[in-house]
Protein backbone atom coordinates (compact mmCIF):
# COMPACT_ATOMS: atom_id res chain seq x y z
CA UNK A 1 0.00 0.00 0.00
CA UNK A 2 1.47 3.51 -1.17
CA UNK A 3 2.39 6.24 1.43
CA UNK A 4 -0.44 8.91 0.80
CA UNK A 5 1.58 12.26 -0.35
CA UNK A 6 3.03 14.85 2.90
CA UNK A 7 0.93 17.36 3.06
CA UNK A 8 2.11 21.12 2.08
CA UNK A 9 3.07 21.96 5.68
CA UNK A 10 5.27 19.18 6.15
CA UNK A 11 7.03 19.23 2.96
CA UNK A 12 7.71 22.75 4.03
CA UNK A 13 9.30 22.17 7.35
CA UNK A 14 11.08 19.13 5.75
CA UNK A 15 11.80 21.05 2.62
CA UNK A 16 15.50 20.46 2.69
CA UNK A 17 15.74 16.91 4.20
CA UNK A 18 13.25 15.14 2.48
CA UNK A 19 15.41 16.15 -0.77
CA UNK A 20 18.82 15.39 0.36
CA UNK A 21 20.17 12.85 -1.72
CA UNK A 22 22.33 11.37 1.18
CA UNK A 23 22.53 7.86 3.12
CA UNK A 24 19.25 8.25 5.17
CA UNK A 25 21.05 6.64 8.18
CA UNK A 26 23.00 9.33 10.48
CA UNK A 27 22.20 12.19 7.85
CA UNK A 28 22.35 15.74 9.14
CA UNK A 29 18.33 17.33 9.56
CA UNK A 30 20.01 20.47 7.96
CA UNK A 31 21.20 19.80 4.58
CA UNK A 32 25.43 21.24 4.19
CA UNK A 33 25.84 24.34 2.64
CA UNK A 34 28.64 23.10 0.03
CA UNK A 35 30.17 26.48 -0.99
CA UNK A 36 32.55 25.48 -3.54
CA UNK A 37 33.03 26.89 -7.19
CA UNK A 38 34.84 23.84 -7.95
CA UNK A 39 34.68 20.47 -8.07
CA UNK A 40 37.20 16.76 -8.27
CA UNK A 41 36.62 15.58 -11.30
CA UNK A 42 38.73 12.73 -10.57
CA UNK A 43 39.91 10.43 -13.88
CA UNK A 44 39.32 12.08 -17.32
CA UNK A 45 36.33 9.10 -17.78
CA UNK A 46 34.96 10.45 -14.90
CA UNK A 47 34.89 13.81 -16.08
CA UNK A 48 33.44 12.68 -19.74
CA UNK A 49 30.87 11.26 -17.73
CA UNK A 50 29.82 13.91 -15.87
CA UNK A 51 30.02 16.73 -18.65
CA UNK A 52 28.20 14.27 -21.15
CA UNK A 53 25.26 13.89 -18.43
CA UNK A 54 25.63 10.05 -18.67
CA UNK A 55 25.58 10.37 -15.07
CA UNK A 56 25.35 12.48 -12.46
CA UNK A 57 28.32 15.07 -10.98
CA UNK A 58 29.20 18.46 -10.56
CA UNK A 59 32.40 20.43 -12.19
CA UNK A 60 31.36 24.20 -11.36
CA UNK A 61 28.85 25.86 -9.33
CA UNK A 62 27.35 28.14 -12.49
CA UNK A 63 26.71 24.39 -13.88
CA UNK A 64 25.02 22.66 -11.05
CA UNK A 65 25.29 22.64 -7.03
CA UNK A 66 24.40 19.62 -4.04
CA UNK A 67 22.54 22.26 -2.06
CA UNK A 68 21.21 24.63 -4.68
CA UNK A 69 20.21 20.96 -6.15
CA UNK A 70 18.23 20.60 -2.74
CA UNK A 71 16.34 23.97 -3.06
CA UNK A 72 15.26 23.10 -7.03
CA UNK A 73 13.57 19.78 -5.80
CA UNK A 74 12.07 21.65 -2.73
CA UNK A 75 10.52 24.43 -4.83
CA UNK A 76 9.30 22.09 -7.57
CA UNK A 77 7.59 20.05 -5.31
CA UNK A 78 6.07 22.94 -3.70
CA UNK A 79 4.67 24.14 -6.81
CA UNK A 80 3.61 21.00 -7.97
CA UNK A 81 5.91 21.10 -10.99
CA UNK A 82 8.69 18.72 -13.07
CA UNK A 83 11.52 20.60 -12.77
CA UNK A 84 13.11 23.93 -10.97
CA UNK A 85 15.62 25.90 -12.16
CA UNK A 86 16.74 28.07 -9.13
CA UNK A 87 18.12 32.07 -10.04
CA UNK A 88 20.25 34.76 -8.29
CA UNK A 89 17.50 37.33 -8.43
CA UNK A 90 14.30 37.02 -9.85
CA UNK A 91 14.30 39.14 -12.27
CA UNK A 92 16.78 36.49 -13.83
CA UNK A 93 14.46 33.91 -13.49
CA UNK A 94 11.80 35.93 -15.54
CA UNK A 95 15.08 37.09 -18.22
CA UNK A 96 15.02 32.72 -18.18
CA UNK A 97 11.36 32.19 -18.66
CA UNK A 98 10.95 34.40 -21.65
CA UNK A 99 14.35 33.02 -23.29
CA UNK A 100 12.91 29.60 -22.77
CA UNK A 101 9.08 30.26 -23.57
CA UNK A 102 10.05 32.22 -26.71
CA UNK A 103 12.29 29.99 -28.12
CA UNK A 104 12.05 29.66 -32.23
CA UNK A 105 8.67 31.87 -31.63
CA UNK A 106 8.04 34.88 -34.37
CA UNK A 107 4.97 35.86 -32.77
CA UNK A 108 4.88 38.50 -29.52
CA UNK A 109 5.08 38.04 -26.02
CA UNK A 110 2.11 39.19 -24.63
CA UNK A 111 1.73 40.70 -20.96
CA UNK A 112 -0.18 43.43 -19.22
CA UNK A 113 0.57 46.79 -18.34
CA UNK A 114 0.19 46.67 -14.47
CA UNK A 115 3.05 43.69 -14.25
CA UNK A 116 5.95 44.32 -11.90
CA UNK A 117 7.83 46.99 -12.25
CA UNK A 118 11.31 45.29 -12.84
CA UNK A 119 9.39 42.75 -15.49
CA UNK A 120 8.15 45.46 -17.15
CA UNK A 121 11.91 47.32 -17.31
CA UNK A 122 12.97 44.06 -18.66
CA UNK A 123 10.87 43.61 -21.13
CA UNK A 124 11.66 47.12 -22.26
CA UNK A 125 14.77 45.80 -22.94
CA UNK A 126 14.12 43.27 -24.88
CA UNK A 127 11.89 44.93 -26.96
CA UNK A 128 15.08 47.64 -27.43
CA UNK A 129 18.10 45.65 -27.33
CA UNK A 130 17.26 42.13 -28.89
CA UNK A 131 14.02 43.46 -30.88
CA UNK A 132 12.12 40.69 -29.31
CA UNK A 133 8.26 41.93 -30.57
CA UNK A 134 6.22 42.46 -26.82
CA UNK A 135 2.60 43.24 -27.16
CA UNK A 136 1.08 45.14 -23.98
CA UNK A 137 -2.43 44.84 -23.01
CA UNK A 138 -4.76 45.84 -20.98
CA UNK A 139 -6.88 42.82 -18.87
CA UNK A 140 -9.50 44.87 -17.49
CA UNK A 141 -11.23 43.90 -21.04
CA UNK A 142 -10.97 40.23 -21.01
CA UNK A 143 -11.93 39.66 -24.75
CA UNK A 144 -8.61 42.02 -25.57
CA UNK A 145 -6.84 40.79 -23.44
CA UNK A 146 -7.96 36.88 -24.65
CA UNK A 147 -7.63 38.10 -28.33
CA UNK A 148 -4.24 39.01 -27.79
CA UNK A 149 -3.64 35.57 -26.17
CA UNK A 150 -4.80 33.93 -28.95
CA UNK A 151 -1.84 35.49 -31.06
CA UNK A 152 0.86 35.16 -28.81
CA UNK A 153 4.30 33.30 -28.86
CA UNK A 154 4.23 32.98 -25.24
CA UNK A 155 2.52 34.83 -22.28
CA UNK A 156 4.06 36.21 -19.47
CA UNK A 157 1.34 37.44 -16.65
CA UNK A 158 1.31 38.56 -12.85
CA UNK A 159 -1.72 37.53 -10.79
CA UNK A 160 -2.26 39.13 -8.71
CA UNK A 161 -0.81 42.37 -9.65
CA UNK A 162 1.85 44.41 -7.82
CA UNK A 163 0.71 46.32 -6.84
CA UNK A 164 -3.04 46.60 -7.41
CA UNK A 165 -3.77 43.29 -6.65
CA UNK A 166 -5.79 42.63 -9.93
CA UNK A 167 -6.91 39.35 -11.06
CA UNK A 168 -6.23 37.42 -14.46
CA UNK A 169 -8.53 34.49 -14.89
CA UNK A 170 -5.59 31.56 -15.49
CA UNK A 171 -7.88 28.89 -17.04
CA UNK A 172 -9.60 30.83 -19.62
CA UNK A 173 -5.49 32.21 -20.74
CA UNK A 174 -4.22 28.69 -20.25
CA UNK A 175 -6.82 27.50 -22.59
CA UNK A 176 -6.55 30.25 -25.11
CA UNK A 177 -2.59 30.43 -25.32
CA UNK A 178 -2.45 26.59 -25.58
CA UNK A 179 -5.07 26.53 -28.11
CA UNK A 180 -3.40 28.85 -30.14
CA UNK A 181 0.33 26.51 -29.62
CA UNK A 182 1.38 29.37 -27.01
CA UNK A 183 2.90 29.17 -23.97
CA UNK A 184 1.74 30.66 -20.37
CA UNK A 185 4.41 31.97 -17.41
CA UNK A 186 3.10 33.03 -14.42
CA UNK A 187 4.80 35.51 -11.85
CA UNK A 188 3.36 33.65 -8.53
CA UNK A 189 5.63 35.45 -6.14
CA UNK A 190 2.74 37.68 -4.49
CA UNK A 191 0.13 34.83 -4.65
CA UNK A 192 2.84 32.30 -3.30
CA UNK A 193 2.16 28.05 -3.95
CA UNK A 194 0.07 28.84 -0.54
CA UNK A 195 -2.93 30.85 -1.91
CA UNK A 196 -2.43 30.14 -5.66
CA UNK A 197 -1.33 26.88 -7.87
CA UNK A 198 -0.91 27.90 -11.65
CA UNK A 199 0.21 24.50 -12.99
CA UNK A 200 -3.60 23.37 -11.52
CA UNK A 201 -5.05 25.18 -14.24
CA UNK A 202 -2.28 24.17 -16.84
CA UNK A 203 0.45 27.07 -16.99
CA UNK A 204 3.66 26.27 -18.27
CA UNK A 205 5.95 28.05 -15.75
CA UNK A 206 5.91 29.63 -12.69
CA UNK A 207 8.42 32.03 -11.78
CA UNK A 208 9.38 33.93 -8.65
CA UNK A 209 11.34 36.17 -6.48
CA UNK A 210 12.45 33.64 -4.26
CA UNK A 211 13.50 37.02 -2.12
CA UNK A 212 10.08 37.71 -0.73
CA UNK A 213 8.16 35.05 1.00
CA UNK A 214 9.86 31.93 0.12
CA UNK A 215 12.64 32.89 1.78
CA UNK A 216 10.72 35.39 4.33
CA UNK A 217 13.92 36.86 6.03
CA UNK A 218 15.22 39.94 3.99
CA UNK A 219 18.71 38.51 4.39
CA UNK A 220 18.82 36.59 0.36
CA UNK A 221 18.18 37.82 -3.61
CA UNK A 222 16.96 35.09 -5.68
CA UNK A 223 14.88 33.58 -7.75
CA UNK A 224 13.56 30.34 -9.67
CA UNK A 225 11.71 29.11 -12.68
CA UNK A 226 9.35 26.12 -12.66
CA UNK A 227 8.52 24.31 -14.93
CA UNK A 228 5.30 22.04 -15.48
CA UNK A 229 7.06 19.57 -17.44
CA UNK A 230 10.71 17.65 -17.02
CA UNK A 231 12.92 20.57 -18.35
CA UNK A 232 15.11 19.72 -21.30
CA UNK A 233 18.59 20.26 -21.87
CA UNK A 234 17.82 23.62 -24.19
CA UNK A 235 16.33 24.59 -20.50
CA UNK A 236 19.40 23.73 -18.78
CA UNK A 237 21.67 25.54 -21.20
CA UNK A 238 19.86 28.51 -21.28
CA UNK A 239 19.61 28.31 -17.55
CA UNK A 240 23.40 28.21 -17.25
CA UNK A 241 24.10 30.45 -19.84
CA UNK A 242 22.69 33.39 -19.24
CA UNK A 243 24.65 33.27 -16.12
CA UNK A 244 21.82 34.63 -13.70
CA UNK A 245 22.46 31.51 -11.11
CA UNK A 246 22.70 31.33 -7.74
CA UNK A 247 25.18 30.27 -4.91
CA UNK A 248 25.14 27.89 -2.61
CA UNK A 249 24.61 30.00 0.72
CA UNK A 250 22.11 31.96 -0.73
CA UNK A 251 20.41 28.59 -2.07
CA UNK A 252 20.54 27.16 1.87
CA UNK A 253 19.14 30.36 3.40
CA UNK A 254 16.36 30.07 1.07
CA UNK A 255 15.56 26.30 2.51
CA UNK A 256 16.15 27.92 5.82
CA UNK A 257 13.08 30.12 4.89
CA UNK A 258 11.04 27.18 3.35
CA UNK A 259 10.94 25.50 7.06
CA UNK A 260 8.46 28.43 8.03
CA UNK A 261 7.15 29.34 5.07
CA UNK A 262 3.13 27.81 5.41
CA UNK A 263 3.24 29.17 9.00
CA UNK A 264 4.26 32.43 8.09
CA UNK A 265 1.81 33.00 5.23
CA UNK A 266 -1.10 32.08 7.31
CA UNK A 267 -0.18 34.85 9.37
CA UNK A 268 0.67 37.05 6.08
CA UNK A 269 -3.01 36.33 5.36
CA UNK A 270 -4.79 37.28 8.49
CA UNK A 271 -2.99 40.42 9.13
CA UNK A 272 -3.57 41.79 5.65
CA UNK A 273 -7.44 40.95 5.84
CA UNK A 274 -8.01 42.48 8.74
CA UNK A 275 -5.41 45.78 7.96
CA UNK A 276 -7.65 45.56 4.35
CA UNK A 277 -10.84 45.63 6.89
CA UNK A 278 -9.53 48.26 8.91
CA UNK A 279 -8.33 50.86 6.41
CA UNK A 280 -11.50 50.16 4.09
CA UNK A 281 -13.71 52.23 6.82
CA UNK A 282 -12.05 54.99 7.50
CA UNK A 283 -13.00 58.06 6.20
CA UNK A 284 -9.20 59.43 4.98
CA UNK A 285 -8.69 56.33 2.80
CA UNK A 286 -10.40 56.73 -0.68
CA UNK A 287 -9.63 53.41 -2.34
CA UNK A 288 -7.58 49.53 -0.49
CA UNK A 289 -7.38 47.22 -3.51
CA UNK A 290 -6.86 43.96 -1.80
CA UNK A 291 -8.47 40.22 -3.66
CA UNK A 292 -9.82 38.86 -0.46
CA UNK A 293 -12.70 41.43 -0.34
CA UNK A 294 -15.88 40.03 -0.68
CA UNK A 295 -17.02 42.53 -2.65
CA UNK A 296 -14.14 42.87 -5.07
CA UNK A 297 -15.20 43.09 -8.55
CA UNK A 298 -13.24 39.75 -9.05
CA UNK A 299 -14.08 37.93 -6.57
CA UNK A 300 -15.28 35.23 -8.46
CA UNK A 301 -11.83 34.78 -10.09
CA UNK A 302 -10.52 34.61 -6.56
CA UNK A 303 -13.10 32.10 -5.33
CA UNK A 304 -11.76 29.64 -8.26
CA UNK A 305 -7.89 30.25 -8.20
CA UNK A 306 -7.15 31.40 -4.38
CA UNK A 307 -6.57 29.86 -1.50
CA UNK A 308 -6.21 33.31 0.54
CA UNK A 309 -5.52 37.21 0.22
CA UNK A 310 -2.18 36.90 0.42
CA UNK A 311 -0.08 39.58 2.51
CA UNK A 312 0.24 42.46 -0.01
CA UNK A 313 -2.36 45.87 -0.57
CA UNK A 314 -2.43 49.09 -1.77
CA UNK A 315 -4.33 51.97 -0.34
CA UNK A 316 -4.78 55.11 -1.36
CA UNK A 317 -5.52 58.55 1.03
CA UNK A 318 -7.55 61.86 0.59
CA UNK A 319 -5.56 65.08 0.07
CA UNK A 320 -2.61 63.07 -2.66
CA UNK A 321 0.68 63.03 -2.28
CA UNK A 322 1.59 65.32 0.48
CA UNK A 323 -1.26 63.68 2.68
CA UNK A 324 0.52 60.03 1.90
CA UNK A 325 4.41 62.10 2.48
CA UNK A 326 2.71 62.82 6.25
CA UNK A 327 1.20 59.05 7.12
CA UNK A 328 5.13 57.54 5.82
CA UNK A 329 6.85 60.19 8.04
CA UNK A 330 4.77 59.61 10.94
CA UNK A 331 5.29 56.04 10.75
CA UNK A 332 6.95 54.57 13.88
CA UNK A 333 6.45 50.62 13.81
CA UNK A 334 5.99 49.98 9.73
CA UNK A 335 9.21 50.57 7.97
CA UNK A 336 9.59 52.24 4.68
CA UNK A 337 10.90 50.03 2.37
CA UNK A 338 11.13 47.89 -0.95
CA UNK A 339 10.22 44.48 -1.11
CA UNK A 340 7.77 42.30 0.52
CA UNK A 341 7.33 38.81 2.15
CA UNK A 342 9.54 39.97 5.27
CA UNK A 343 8.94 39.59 8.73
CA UNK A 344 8.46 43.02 9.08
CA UNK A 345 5.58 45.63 7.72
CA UNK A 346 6.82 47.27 5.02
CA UNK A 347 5.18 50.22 3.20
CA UNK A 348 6.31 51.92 -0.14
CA UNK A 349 5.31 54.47 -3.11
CA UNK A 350 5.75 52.31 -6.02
CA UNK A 351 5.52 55.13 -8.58
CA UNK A 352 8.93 56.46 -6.51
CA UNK A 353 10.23 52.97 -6.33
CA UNK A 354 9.36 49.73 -7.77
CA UNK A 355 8.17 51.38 -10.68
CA UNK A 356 10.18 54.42 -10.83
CA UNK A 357 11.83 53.38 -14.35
CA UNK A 358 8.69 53.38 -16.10
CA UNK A 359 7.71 56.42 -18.05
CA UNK A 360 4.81 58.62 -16.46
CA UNK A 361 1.98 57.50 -19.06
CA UNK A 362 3.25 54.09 -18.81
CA UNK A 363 2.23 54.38 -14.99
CA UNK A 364 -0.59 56.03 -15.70
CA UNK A 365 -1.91 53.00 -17.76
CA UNK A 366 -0.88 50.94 -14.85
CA UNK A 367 -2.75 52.91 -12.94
CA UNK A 368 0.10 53.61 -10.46
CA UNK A 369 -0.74 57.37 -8.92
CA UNK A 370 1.92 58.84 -7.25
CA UNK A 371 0.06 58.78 -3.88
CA UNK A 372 -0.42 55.41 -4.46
CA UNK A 373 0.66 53.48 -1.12
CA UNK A 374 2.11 49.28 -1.40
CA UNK A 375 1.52 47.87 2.24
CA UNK A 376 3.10 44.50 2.55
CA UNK A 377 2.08 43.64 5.78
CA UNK A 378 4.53 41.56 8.36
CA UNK A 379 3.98 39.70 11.24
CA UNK A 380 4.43 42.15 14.03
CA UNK A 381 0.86 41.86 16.46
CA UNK A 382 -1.41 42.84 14.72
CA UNK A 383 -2.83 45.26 17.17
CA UNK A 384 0.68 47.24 17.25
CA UNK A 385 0.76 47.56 13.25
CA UNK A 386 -3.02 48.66 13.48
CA UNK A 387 -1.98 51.31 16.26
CA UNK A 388 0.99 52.72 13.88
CA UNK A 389 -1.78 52.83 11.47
CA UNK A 390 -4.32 55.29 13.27
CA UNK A 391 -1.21 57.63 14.72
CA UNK A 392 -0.12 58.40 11.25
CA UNK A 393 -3.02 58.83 9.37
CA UNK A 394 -3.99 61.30 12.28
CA UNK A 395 -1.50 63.23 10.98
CA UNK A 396 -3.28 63.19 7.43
């Protein structure tokens, strides 16, 4: 009779044991942080056997890695996917996922104008520098945003949105892009495997910035691709190629992270929901965008694709930017600051930060105002960050 499968808390805590491919007797709970560039390559058939792949070795970090091995198999299984190709940032794992998506493909890369900021600078560049053809549209119209699907060489989306928190409905592009021979990649990194599983409704890869809540600490950059099937060796190369990999340390503070991860996002989820409650009745906040409303205009989306809120919002307060300028300064627990997933709340102007290298109009069609306030919420009490709250926007 078969084992029935861990369940997702477990293979979290066990995340880097439970992939260690060591002598199960004796083994060390902690997998070894093997921080070598460099490895014996012992007789030269030895060596033709590893760099052939006839079996398996490593020769140099950039190639392949024991522990940054452990992490791919981790975040693979987490996701639900074949095969994990683990990044030093994640913007490199997105620079990956296009290279690999649009691969021999003529036809655009399609995406939406409210994607994260760095994506979006990225794709800028490839648009500029290798001519790649990217076609920007809006998804607030879903038969555009479906036509545009339908003509794609590969898709590369954000749901939800950083940072409006805006929903794409994943089956109906999954369906479309693959019906048209395209291929879907999906920036999970706000959602998290937690509150959203993309290769459920059929995506292709799953990408994130391995920085924010898989890790959880603030203390590593990095970044993986997923991928729903067994990658291939075109993967691989591109993967190693490009250069954007990751080292071992990095790689085993990331596991380190993993161990906590389910706990901490239930508590990334109840804070925000009840900070999203909080700020949605009072009278100086004009507009929270935030999924797990009941009442959001996509909540049906949510219902079918998400698991939870997740622990990132946006708010926006009465009297613009020099009204949001006082609530920041008057902060004393929340810290201003980039990033999100952290044990700490964070709060940030994108439009002066994440998205500062976008062009005015193209923020405008993002809809990212300059008073408009990212709250990534940590997981301080929640009475302490709601306290911090109500001082500074006193001073609104």
């Amino acid at each position: 009779m078969s084992r029935r499968p861990y369940q997702f808390s477990t293979r979290c805590v066990r995340s880097g044991d439970l992939w260690e491919d060591t002598d199960a007797r004796n083994k060390p709970i902690v997998p070894a942080i093997v921080q070598s560039a460099i490895f014996d390559l012992d007789a030269v058939e030895d060596a033709e056997a590893i760099f052939s792949g006839e079996r398996k070795g490593y020769a140099y970090t950039r190639f392949g890695n024991p522990t940054v091995e452990i992490l791919a198999k981790a975040l693979a299984d987490l996701e639900g996917g074949h095969g994990a190709l683990v990044t030093s940032s994640g913007n490199a794992a997105t620079l990956c996922a296009v290279t690999c998506a649009m691969a021999g493909k003529a036809a655009p890369l399609v995406t939406h104008p409210d994607i994260y900021g760095g994506s979006f600078e990225l794709l800028r560049i490839f648009k500029s520098v290798y001519h790649m053809p990217v076609e920007i549209v809006d998804t607030a119209d879903e038969s555009l945003w479906l036509e545009a699907v339908g003509r794609a060489g590969a898709v590369l989306l954000e749901t939800p949105s950083n940072p409006l928190m805006r929903l794409i409905d994943l089956k109906k592009t999954v369906e479309t892009a693959h019906h048209h021979g395209a291929s879907v990649i999906v920036d999970n990194t706000v959602a998290t495997p937690f509150n959203q599983r993309p290769f459920e409704f059929g995506a292709d890869w799953i990408i994130h910035s391995t920085t924010k809540y898989l890790n959880g600490h603030g203390d590593v950059v990095g970044g993986v691709l997923l991928s729903r099937k067994p990658l291939t060796k075109e993967h691989r190369a591109i993967h190693k190629n490009l250069g954007g990999t990751v080292n071992a340390l990095s790689a085993w503070l990331t596991l380190r992270g993993l161990r906590t991860f389910s706990l901490r996002m239930e508590t990334h989820n109840r804070h925000a929901a009840a900070l999203a409650e909080w700020l949605a009745v009072r009278p100086e906040v004009t507009a929270v965008h935030y999924p797990g409303f009941r009442n959001h205009p996509q909540n049906e989306i949510f219902q079918r694709q998400m698991a939870g809120g997740g622990g990132l919002l946006s708010f926006e307060l009465r009297g613009g930017e020099e009204a949001v300028s006082r609530f920041i300064n008057h902060l004393k627990l929340a810290i201003h600051a980039v990033s999100l997933g952290e044990p700490e709340t964070l709060v940030t102007l994108p439009a002066k930060s994440s998205h500062r290298g976008m062009s005015a109009d193209d923020r405008l069609k993002a809809g990212i105002s300059p008073s408009l306030i990212r709250l990534a919420v940590g997981l301080e009490a929640l009475e302490d960050v709601t306290e911090d709250f109500a001082q500074a926007i006193a001073h609104v």
